[in-house]
N, C-alpha and C. Protein backbone atom coordinates (compact mmCIF):
# COMPACT_ATOMS: atom_id res chain seq x y z
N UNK A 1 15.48 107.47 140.39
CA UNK A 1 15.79 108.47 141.38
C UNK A 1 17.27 108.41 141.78
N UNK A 2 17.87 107.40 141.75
CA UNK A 2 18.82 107.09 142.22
C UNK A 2 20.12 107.44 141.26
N UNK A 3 19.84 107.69 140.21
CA UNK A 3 20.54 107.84 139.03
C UNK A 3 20.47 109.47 138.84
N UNK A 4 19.34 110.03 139.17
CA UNK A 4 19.47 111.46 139.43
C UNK A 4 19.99 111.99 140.43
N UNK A 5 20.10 111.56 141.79
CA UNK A 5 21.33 112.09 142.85
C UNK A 5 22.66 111.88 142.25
N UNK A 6 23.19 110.53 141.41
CA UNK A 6 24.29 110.76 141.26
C UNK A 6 24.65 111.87 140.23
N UNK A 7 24.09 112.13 139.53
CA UNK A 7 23.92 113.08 138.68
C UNK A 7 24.10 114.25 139.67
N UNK A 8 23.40 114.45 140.01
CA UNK A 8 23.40 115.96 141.01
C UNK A 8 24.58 115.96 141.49
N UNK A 9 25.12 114.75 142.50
CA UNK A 9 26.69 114.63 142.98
C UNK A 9 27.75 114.74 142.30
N UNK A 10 27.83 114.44 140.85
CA UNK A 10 28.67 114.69 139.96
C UNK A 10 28.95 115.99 139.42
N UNK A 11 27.82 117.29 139.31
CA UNK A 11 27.58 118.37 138.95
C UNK A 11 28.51 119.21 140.19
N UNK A 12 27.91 118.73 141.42
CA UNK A 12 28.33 119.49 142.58
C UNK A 12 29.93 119.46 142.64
N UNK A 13 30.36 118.23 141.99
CA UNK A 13 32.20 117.83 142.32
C UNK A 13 32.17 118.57 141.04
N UNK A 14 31.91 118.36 140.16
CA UNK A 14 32.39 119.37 138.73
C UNK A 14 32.37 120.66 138.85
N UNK A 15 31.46 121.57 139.56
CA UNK A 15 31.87 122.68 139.52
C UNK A 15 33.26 123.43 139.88
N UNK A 16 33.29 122.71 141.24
CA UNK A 16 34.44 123.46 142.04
C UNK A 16 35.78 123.24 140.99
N UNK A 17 36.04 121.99 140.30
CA UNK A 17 36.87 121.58 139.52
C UNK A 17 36.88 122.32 138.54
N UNK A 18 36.56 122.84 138.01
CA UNK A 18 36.10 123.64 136.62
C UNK A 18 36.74 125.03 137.25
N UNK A 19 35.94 125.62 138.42
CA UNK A 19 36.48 126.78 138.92
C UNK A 19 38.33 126.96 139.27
N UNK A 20 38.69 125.45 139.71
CA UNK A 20 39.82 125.17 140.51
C UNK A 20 41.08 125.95 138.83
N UNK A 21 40.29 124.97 138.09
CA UNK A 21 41.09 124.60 136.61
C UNK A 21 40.85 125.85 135.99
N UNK A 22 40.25 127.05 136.05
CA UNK A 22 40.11 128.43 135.49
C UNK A 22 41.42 129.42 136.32
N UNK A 23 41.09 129.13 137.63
CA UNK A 23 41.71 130.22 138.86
C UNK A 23 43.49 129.72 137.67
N UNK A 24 43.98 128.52 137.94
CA UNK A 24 44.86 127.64 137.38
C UNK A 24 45.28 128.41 135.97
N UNK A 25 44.66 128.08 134.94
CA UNK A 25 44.95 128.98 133.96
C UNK A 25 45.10 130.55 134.13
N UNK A 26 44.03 131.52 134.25
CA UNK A 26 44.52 132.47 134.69
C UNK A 26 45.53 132.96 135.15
N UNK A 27 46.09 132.03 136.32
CA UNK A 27 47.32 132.76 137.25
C UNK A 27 48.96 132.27 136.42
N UNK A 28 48.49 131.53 135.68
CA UNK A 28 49.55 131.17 134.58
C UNK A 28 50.12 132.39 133.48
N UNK A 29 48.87 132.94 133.26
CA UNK A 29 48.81 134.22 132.17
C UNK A 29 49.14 135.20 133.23
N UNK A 30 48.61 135.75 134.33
CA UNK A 30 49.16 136.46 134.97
C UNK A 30 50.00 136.80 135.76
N UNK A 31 50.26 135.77 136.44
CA UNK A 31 51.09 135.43 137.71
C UNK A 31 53.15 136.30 136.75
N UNK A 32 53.26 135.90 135.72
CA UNK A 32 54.54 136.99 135.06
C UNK A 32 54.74 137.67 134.51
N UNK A 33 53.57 138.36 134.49
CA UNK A 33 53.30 139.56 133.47
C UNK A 33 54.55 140.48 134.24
N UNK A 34 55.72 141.33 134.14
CA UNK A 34 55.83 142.21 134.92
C UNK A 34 57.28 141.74 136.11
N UNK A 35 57.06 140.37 136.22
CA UNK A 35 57.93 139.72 137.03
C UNK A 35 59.23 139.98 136.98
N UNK A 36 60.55 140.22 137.90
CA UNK A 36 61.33 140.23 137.62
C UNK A 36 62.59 139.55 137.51
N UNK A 37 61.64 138.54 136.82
CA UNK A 37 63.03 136.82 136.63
C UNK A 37 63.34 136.79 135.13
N UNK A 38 63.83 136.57 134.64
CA UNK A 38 64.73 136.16 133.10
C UNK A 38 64.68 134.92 132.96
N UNK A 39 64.15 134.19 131.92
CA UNK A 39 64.37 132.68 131.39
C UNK A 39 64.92 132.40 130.50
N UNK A 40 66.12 133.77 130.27
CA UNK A 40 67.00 133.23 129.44
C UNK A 40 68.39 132.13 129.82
N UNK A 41 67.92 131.61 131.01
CA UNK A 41 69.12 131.07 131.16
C UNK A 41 70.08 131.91 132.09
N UNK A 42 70.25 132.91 131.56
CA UNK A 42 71.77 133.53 132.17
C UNK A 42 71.56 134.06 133.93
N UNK A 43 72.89 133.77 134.20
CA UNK A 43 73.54 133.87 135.72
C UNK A 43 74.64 134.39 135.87
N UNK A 44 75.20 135.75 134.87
CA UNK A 44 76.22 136.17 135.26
C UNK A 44 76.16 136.83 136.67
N UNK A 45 77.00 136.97 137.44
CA UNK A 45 77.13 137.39 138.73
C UNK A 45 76.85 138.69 138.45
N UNK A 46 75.94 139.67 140.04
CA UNK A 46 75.88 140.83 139.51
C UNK A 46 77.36 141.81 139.72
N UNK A 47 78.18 141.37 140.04
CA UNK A 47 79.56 142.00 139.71
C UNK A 47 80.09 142.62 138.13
N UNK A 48 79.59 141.51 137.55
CA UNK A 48 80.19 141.30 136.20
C UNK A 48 79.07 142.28 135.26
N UNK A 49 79.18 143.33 134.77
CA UNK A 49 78.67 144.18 133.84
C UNK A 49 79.07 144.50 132.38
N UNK A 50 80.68 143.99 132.68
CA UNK A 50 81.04 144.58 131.27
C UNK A 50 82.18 143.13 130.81
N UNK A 51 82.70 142.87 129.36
CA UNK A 51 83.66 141.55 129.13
C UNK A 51 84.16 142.49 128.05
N UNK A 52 85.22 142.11 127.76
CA UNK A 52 86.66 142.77 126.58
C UNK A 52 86.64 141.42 125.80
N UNK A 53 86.72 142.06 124.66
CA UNK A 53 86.88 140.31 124.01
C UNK A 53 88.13 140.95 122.84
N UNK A 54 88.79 140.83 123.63
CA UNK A 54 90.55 140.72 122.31
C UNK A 54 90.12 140.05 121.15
N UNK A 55 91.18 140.45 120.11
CA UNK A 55 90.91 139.77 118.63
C UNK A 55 91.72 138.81 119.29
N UNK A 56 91.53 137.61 118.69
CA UNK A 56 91.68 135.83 118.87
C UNK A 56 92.55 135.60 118.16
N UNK A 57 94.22 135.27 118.46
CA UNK A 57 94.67 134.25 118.36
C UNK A 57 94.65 133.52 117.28
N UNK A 58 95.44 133.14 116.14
CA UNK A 58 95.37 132.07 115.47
C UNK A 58 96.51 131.35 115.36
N UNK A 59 96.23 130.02 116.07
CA UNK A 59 97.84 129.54 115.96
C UNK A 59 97.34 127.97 115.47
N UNK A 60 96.28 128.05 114.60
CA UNK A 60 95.90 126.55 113.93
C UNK A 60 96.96 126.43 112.85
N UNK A 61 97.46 127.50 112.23
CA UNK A 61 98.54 126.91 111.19
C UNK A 61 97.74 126.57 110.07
N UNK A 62 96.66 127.44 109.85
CA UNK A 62 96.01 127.25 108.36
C UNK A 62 96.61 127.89 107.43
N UNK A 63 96.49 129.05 107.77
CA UNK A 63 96.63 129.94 107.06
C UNK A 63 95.48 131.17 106.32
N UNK A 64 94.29 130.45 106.83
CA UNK A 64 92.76 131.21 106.76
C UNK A 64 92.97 132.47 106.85
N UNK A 65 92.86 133.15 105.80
CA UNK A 65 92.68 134.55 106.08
C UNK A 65 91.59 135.14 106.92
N UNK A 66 91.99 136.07 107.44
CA UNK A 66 90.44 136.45 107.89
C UNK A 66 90.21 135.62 109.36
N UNK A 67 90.33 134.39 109.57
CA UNK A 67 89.97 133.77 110.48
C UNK A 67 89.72 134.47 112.04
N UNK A 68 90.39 134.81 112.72
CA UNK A 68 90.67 135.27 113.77
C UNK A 68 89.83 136.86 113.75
N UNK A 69 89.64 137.45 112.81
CA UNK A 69 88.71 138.57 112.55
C UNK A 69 87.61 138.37 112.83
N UNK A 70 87.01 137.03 111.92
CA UNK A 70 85.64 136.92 112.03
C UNK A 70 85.14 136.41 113.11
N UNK A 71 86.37 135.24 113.90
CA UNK A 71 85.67 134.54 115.00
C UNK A 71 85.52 136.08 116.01
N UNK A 72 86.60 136.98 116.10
CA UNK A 72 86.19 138.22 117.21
C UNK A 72 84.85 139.02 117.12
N UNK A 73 84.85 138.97 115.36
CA UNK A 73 83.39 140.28 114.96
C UNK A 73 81.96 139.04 115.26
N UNK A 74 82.04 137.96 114.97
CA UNK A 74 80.95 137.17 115.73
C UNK A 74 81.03 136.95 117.10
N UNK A 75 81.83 136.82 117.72
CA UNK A 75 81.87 136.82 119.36
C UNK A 75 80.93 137.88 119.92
N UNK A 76 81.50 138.61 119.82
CA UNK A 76 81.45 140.05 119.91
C UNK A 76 80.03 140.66 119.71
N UNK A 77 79.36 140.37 118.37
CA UNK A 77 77.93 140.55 118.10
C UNK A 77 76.92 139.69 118.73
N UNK A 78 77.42 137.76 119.15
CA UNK A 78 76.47 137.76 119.84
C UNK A 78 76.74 138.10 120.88
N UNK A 79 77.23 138.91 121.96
CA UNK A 79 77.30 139.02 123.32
C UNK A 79 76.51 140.63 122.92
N UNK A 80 76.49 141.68 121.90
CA UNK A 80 75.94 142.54 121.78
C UNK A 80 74.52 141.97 122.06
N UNK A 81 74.00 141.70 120.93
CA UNK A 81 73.02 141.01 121.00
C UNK A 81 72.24 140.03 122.14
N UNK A 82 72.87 139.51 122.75
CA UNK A 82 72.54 139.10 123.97
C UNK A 82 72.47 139.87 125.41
N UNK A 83 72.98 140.70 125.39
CA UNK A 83 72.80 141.83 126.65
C UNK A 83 73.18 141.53 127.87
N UNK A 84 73.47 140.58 128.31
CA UNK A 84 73.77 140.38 129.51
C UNK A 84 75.30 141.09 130.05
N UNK A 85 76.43 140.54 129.18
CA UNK A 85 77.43 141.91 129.41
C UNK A 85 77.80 143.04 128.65
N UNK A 86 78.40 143.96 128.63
CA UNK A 86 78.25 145.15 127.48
C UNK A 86 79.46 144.99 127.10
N UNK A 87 79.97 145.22 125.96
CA UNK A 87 81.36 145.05 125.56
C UNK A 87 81.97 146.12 126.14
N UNK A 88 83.21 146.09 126.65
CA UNK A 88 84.37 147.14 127.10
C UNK A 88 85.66 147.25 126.42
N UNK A 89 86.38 148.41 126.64
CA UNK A 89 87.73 147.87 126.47
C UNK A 89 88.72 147.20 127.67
N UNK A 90 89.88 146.21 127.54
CA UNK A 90 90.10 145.86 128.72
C UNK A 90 90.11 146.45 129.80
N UNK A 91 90.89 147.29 129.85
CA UNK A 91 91.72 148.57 130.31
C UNK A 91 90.13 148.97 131.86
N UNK A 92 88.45 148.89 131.44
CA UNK A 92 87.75 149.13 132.07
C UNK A 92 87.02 147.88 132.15
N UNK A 93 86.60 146.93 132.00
CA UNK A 93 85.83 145.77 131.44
C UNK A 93 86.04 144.87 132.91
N UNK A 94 85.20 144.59 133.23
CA UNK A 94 85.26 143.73 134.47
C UNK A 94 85.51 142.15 134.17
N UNK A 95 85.45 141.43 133.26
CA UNK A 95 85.98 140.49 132.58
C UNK A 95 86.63 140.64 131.21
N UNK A 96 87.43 139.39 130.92
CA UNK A 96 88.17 139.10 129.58
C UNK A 96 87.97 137.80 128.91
N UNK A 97 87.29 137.60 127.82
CA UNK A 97 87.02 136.97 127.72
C UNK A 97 88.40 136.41 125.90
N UNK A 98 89.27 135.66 126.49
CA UNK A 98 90.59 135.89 125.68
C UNK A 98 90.52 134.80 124.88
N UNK A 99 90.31 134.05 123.15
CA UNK A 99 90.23 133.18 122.20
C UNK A 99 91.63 132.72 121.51
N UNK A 100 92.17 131.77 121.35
CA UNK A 100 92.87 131.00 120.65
C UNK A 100 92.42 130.20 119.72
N UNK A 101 92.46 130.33 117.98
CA UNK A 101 92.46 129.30 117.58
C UNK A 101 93.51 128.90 117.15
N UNK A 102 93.01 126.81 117.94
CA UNK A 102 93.83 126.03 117.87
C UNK A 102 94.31 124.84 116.73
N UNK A 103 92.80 124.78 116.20
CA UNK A 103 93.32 124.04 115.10
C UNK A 103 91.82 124.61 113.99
N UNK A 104 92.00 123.71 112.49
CA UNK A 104 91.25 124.16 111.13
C UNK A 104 91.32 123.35 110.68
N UNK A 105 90.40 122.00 110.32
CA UNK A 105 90.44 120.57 109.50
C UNK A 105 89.74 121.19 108.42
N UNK A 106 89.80 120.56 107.28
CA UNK A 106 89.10 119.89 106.21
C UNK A 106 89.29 118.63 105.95
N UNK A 107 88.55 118.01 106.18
CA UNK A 107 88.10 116.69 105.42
C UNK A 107 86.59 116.43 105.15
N UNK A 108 86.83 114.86 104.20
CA UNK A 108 85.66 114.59 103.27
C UNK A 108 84.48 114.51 104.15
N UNK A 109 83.16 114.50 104.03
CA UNK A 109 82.34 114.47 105.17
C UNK A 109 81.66 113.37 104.59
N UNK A 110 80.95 113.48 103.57
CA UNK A 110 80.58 112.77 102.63
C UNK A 110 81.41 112.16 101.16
N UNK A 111 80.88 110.82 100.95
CA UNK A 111 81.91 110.77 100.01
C UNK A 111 80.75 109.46 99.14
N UNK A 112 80.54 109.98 98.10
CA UNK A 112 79.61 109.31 96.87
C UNK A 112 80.38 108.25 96.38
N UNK A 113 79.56 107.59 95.42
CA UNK A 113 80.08 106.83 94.90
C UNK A 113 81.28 106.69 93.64
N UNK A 114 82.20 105.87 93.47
CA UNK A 114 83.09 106.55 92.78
C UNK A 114 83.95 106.99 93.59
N UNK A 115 83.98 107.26 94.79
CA UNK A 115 84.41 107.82 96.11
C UNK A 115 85.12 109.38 95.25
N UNK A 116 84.08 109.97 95.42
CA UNK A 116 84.08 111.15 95.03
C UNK A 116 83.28 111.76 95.96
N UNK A 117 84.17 113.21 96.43
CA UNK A 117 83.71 113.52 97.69
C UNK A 117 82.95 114.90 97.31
N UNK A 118 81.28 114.28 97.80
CA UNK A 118 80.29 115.14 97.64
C UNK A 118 80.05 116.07 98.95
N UNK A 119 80.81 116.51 99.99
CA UNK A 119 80.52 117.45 100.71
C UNK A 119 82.02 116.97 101.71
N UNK A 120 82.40 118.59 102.08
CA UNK A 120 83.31 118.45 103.10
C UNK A 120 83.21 119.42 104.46
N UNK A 121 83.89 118.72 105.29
CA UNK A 121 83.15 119.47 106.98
C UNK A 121 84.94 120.15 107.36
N UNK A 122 84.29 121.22 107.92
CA UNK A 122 85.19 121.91 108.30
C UNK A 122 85.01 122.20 109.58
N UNK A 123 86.37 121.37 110.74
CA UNK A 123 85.98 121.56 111.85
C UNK A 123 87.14 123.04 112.71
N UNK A 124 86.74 123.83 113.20
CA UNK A 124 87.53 124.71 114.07
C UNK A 124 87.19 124.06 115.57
N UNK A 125 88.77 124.72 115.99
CA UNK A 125 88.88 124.20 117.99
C UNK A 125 89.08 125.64 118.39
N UNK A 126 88.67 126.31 119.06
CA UNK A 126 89.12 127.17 119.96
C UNK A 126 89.37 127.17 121.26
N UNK A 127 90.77 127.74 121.75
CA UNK A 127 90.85 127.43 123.35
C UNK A 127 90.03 129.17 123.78
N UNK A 128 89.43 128.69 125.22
CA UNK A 128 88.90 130.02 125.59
C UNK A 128 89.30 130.05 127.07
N UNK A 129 89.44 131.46 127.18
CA UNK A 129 89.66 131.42 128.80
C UNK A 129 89.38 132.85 129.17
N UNK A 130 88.29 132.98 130.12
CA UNK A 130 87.58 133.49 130.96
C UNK A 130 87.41 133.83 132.50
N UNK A 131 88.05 135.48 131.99
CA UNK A 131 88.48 135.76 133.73
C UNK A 131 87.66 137.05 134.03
N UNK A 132 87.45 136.76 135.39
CA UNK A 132 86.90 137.73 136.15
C UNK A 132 87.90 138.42 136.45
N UNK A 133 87.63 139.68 136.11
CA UNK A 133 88.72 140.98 136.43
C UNK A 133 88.55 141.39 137.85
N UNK A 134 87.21 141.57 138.29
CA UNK A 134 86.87 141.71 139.50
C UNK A 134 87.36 141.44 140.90
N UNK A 135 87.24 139.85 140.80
CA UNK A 135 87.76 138.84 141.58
C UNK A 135 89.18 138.40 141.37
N UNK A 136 89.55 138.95 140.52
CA UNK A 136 91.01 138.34 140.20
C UNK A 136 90.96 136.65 139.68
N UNK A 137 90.03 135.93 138.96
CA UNK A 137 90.33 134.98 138.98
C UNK A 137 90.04 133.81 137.93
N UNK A 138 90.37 133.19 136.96
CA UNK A 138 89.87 132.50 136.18
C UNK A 138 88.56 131.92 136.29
N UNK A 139 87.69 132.05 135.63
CA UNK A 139 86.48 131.41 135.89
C UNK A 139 86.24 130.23 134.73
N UNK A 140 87.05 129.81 133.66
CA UNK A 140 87.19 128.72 132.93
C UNK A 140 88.09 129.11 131.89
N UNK A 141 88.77 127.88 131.49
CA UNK A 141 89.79 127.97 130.47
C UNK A 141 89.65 126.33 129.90
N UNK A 142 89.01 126.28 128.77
CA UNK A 142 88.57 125.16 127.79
C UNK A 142 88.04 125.22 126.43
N UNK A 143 87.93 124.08 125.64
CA UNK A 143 88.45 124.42 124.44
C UNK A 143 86.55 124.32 123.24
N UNK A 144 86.40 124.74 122.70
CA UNK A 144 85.20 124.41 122.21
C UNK A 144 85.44 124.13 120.81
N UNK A 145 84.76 123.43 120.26
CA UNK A 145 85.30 122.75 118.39
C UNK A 145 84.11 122.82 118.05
N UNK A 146 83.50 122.67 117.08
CA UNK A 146 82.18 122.84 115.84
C UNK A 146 83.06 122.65 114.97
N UNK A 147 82.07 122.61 113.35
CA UNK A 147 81.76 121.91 112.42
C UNK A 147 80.85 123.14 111.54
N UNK A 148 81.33 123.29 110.23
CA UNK A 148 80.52 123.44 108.98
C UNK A 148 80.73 122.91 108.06
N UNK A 149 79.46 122.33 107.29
CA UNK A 149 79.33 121.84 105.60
C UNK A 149 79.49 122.25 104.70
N UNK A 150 80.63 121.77 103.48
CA UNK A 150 79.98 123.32 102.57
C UNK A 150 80.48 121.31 101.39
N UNK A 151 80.15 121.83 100.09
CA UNK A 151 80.20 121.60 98.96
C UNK A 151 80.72 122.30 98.16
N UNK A 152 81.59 122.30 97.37
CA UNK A 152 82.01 123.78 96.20
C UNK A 152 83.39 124.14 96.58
N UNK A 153 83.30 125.25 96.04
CA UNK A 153 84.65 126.25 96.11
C UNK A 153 84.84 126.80 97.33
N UNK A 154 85.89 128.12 96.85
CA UNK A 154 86.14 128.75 98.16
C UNK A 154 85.13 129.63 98.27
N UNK A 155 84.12 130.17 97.91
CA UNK A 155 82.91 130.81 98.55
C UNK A 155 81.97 129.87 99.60
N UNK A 156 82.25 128.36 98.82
CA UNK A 156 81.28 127.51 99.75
C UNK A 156 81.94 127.34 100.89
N UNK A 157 83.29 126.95 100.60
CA UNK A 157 83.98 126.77 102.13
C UNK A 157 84.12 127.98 103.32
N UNK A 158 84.21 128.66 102.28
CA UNK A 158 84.26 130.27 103.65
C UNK A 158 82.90 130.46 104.08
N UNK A 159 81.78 129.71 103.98
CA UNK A 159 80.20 129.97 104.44
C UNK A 159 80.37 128.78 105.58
N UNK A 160 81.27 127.75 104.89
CA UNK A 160 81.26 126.29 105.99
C UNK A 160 81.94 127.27 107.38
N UNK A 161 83.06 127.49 107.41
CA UNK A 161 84.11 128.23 107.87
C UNK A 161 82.99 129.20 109.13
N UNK A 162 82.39 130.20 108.22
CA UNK A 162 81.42 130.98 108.58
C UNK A 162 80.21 130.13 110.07
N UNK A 163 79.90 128.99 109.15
CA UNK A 163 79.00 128.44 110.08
C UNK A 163 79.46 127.46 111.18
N UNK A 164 80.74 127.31 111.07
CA UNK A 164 81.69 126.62 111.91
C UNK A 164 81.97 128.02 113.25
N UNK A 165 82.11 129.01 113.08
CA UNK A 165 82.57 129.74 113.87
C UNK A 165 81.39 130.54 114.68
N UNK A 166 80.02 130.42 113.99
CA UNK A 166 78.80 131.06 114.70
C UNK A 166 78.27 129.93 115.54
N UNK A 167 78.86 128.10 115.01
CA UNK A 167 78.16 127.69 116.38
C UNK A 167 78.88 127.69 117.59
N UNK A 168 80.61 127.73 117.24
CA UNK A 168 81.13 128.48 118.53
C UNK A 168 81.05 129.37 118.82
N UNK A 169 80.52 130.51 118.70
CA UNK A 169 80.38 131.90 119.16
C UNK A 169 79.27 131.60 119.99
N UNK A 170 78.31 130.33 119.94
CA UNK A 170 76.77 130.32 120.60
C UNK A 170 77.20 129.81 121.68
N UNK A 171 78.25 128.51 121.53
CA UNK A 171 78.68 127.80 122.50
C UNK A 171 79.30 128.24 123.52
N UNK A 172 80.12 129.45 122.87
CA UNK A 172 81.28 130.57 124.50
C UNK A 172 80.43 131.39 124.71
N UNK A 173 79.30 131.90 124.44
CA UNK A 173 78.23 132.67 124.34
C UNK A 173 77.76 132.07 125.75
N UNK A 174 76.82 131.13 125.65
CA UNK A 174 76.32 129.90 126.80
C UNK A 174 77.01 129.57 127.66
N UNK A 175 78.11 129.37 127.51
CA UNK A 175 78.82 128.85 128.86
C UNK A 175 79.76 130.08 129.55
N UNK A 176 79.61 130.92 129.14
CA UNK A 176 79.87 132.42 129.66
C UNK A 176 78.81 133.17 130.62
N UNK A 177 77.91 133.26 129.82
CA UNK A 177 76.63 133.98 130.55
C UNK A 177 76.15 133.11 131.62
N UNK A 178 76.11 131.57 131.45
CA UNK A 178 74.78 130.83 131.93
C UNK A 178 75.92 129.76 132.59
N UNK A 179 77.37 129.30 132.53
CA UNK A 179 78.04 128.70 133.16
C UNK A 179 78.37 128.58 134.50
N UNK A 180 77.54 129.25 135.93
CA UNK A 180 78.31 129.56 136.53
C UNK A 180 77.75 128.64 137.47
């Protein structure tokens, strides 16, 4: 008998728990359907609607063709792509978001045996500096560097090059939108 009340007492605490742990899920699925918060991260001020992004600067002394093109046409696409500001021209653009590159390494990254160098990293620095047109006022000026791999020729290196400059485009990307 005694073994069947606890039984019964255990049923009685399990229900409500069961109910507690449904209400719980549910309001998880529903509770943001519709909501009007963003988890992307970003906190641009609501001042800031629009950024100018000038072609960039190259004063690394490579000689990279192209360089300063591509870092602007990737800038540029992810901030399209990301939505938070719309591209402008300065002239209307409530920020500027202005690129320098500062320097362009190659060296060995890897190096086999034989010391024969089986892959090389290509690092870019860019200085960036980021002003609110609005406010009149710098909101950061600092430098961001990445890294691409390539192996091969100059098709491989201009993909290293390539992937050197899209993880800085993610990096001024992030600390633009979501820096503040």
């Amino acid at each position: 008998m005694k073994k069947l009340n606890n039984s019964i007492k255990f049923r009685s605490f399990l229900k409500p728990l069961i109910l507690l742990f449904i209400i719980g899920i549910l309001s998880n699925f529903t509770g943001c359907f519709g909501c009007p918060y963003s988890f992307s991260g970003a906190s641009v001020p609501p001042h800031l609607k629009s950024v100018a992004i000038p072609f960039a600067e190259d004063r690394s002394g490579s000689g990279e063709p192209r360089l300063r093109e591509l870092l602007t046409e990737k800038l540029t696409q992810k901030f399209i792509d990301d939505n938070n500001l719309q591209i402008a021209e300065k002239s209307s653009a409530d920020a500027v978001l202005e690129c320098v590159v500062v320097s362009l390494s190659d060296v060995p990254a890897i190096v086999s045996a034989g010391e024969n160098v089986a892959s090389r990293r290509i690092t870019i620095t860019v200085q960036v500096t980021f002003k609110d047109l609005v406010q009149r006022r710098t909101v950061f000026e600092k430098q961001f560097s990445n890294y691409g791999d390539y192996s091969g020729g100059i098709p491989e290196r201009n993909l290293g090059i390539e992937d050197a400059i899209n993880k800085i485009s993610d990096d001024i990307l992030l600390d633009t939108v979501s820096g503040w």
